[in-house]
N, C-alpha and C. Protein backbone atom coordinates (compact mmCIF):
# COMPACT_ATOMS: atom_id res chain seq x y z
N UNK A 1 35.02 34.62 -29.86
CA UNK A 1 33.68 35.14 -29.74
C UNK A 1 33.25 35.08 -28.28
N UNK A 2 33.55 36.61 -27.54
CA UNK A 2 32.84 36.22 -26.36
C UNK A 2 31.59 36.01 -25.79
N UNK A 3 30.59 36.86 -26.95
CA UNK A 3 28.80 36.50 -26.77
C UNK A 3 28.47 35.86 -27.78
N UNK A 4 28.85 34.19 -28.31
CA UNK A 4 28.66 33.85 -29.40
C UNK A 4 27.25 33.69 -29.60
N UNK A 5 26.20 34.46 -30.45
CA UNK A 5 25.17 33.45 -30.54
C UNK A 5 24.39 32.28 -31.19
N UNK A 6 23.54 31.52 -30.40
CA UNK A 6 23.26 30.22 -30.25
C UNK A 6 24.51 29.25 -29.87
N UNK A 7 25.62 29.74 -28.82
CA UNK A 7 26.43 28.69 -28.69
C UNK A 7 25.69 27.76 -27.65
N UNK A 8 24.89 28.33 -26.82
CA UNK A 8 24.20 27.26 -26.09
C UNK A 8 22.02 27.46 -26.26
N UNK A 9 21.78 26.71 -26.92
CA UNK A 9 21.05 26.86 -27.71
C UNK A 9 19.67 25.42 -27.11
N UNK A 10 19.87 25.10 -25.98
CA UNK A 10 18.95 24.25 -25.47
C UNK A 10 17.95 24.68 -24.94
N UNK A 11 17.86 25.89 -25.21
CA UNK A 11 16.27 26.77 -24.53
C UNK A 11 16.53 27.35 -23.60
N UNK A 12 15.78 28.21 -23.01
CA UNK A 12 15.79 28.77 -21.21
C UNK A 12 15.82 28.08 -20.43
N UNK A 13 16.47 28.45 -19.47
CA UNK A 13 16.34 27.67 -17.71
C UNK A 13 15.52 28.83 -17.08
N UNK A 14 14.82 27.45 -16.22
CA UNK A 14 13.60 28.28 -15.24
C UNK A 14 14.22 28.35 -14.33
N UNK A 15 15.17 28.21 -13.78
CA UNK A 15 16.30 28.72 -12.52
C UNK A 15 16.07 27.80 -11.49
N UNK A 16 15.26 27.92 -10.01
CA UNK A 16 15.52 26.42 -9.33
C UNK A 16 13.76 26.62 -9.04
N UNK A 17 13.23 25.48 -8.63
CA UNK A 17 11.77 25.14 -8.48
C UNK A 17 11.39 26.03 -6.88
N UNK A 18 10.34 26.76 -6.78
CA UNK A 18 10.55 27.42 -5.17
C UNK A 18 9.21 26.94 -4.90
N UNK A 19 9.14 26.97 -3.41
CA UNK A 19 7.51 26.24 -2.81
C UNK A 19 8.19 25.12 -2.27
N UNK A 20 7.49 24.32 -1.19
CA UNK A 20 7.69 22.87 -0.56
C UNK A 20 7.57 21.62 -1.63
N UNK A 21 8.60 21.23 -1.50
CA UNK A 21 8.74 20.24 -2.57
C UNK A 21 8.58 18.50 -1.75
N UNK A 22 8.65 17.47 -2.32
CA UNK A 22 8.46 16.23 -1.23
C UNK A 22 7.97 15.06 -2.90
N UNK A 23 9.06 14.22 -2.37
CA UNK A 23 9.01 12.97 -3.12
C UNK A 23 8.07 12.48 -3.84
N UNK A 24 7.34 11.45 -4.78
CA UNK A 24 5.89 11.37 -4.33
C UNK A 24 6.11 10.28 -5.68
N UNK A 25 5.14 9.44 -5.39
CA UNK A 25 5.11 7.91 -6.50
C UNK A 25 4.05 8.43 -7.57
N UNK A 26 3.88 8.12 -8.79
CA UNK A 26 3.24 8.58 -9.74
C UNK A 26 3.08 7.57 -11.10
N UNK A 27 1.74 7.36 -11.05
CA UNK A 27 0.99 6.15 -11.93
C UNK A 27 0.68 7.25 -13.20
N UNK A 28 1.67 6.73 -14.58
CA UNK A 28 1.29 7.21 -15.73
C UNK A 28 0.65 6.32 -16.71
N UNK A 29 0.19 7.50 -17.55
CA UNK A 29 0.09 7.07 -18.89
C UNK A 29 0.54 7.25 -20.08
N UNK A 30 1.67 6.78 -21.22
CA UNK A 30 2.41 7.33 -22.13
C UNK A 30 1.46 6.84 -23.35
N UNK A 31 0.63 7.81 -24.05
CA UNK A 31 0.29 7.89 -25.07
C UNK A 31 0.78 7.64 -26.18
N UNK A 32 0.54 7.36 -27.28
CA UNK A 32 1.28 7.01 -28.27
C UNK A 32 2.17 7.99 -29.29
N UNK A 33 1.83 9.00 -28.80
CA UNK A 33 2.60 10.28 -29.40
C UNK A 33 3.57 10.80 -28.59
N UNK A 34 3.88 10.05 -27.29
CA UNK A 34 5.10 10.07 -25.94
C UNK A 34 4.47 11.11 -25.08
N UNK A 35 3.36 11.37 -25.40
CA UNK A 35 2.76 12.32 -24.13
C UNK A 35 2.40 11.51 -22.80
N UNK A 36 2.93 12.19 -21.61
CA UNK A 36 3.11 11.70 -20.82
C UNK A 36 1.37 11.95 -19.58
N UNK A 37 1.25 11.62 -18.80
CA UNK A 37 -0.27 11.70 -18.39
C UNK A 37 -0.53 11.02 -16.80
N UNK A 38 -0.31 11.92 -15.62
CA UNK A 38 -0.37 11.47 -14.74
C UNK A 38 -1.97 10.94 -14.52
N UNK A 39 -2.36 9.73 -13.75
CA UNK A 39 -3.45 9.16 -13.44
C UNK A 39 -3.30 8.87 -11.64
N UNK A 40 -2.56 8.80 -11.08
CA UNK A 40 -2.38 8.48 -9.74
C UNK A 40 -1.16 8.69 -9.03
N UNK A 41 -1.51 8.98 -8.07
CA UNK A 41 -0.07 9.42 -6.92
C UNK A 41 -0.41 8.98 -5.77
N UNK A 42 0.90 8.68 -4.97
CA UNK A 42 1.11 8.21 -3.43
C UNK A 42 1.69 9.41 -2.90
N UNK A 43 1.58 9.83 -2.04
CA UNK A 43 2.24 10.80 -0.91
C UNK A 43 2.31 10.37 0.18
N UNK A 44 3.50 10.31 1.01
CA UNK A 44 3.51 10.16 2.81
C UNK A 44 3.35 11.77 3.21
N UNK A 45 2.32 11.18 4.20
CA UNK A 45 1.66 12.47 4.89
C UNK A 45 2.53 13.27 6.01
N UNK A 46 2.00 13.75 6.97
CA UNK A 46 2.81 13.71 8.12
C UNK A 46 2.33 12.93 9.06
N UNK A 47 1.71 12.16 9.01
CA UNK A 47 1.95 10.92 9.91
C UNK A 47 2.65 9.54 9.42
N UNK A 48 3.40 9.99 8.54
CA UNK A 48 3.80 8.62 8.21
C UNK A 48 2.97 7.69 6.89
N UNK A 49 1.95 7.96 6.90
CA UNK A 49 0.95 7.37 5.96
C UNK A 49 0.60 7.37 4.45
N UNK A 50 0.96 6.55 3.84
CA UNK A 50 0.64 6.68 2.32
C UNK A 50 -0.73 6.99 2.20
N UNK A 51 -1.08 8.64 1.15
CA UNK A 51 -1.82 8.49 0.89
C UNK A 51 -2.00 8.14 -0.55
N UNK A 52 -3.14 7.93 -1.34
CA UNK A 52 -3.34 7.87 -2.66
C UNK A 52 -4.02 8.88 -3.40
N UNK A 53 -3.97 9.66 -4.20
CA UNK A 53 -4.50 10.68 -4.98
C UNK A 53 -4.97 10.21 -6.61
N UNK A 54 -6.02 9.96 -6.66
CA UNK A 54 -6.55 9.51 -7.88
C UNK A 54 -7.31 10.44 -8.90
N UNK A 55 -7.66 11.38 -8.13
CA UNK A 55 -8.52 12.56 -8.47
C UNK A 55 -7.71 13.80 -9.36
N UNK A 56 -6.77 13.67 -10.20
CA UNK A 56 -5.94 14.59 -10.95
C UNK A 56 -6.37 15.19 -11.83
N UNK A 57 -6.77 16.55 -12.10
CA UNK A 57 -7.48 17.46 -13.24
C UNK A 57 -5.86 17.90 -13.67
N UNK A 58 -5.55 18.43 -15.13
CA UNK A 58 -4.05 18.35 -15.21
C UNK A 58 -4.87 19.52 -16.09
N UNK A 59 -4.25 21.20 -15.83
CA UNK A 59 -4.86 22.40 -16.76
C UNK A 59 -3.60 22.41 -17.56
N UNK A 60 -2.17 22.25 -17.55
CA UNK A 60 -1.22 22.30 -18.28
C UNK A 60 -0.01 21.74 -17.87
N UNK A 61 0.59 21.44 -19.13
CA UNK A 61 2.17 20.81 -18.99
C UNK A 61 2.93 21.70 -19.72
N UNK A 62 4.30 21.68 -19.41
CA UNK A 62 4.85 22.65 -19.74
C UNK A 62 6.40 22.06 -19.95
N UNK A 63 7.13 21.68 -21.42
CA UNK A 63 8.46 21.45 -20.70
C UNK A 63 9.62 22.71 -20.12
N UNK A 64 10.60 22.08 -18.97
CA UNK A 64 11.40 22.92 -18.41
C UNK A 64 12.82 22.74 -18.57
N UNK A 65 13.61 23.29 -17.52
CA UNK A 65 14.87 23.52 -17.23
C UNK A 65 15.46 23.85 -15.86
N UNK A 66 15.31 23.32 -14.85
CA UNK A 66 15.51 23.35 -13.70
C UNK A 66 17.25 24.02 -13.36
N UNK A 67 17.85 24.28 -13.27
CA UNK A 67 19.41 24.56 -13.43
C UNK A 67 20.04 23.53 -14.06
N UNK A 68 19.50 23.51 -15.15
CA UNK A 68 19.91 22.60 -16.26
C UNK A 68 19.62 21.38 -16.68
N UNK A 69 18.99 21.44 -15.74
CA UNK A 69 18.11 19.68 -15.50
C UNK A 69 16.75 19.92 -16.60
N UNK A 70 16.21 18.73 -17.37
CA UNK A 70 15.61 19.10 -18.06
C UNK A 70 13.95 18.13 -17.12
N UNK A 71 12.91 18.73 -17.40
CA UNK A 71 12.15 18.30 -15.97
C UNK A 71 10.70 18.76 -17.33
N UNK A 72 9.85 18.13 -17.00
CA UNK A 72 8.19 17.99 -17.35
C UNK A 72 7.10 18.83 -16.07
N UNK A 73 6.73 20.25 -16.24
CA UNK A 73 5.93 20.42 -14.93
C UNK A 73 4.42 20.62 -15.20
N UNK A 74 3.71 20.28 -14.95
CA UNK A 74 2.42 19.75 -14.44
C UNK A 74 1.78 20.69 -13.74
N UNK A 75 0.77 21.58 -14.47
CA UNK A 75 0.01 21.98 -13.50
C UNK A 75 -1.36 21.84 -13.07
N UNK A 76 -1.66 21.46 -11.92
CA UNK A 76 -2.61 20.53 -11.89
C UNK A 76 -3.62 20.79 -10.02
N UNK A 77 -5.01 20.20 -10.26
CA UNK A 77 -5.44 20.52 -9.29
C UNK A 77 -5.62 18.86 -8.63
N UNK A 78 -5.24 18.57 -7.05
CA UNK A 78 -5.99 17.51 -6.55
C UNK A 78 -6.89 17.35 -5.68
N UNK A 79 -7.81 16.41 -5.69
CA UNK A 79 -8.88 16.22 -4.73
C UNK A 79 -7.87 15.50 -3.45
N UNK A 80 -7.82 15.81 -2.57
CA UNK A 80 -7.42 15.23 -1.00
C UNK A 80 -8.48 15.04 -0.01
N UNK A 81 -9.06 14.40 0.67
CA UNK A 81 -9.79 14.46 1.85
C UNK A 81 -10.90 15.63 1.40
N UNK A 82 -11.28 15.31 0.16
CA UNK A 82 -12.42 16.28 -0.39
C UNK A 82 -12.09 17.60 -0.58
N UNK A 83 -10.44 18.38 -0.68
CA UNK A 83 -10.27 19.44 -0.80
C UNK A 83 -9.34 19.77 -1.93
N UNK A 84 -9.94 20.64 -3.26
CA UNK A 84 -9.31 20.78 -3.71
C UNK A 84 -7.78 21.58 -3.76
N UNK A 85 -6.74 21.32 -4.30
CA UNK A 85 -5.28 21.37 -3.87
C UNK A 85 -5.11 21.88 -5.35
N UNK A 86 -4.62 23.37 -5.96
CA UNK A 86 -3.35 23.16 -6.90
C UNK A 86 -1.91 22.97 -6.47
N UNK A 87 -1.44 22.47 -7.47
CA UNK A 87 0.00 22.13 -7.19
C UNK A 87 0.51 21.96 -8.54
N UNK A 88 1.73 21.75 -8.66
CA UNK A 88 2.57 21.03 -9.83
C UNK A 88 3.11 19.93 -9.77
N UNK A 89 3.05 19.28 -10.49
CA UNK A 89 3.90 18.05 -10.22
C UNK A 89 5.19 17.99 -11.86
N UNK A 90 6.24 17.26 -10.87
CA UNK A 90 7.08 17.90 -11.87
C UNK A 90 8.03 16.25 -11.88
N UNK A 91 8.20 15.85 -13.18
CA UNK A 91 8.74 14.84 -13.63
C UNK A 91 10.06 14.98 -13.94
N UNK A 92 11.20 14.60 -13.59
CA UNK A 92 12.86 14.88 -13.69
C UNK A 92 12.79 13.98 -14.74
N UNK A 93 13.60 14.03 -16.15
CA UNK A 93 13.70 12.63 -17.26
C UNK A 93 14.86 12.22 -16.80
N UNK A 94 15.74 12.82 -16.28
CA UNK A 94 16.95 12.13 -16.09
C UNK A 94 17.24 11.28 -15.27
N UNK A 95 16.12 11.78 -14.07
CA UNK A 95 16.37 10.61 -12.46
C UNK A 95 15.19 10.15 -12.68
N UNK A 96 14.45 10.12 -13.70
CA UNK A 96 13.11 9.34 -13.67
C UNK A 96 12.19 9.65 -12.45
N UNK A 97 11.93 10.35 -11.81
CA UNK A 97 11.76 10.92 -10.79
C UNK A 97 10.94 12.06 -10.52
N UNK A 98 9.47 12.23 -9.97
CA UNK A 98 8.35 12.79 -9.57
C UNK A 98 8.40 13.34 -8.31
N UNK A 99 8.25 14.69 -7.71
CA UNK A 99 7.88 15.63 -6.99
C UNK A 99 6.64 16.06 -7.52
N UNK A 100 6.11 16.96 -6.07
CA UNK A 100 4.68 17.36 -6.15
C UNK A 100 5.56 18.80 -5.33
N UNK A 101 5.20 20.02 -5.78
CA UNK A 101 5.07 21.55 -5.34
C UNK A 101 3.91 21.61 -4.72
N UNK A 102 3.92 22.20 -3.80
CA UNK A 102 2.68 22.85 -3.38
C UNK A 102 2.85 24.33 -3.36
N UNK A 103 1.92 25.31 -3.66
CA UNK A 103 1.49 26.64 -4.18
C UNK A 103 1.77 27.40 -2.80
């Protein structure tokens, strides 16, 4: 069977994440139904400087598929230095591991 179908049957891939991507620490909350719930983030700036982001409005989550990687993305607005920011923030399950996109 060369087009078998459902031989691979784990959903769509969203292909690779595009926009400036950058590390970033992330204070959750896991609900009791395993929903996951960002409340706080650290970012190094470009000076070197941790900042803290506490201010997270979250309009949707979405699960993904990164080139096969299976990833949680977040779309979400932050308050910074009084300016609001959308972005995504996107949770890797496999490397346990949080990035922030910027738009």
């Amino acid at each position: 069977m060369a087009f078998g179908i459902g031989a691979h049957s784990s959903g769509a891939d969203a292909g690779s994440v595009r926009g400036t991507q950058k590390r970033i620490g992330c204070q959750c909350w896991f609900t009791s139904t395993g929903r996951i719930m960002p409340l706080m983030l650290k970012i190094q700036d470009e000076n070197g400087e941790i900042q803290t982001i506490r201010e997270i409005t979250v309009h949707s989550q979405e699960k993904k598929r990164y080139a096969g990687v299976p990833a949680m993305e977040y779309d979400c607005t932050l308050i910074l230095h009084g300016q609001s920011i959308r972005v995504w923030l996107i949770y890797y399950q496999a490397e346990n591991r949080w990035v922030i996109n910027f738009r």
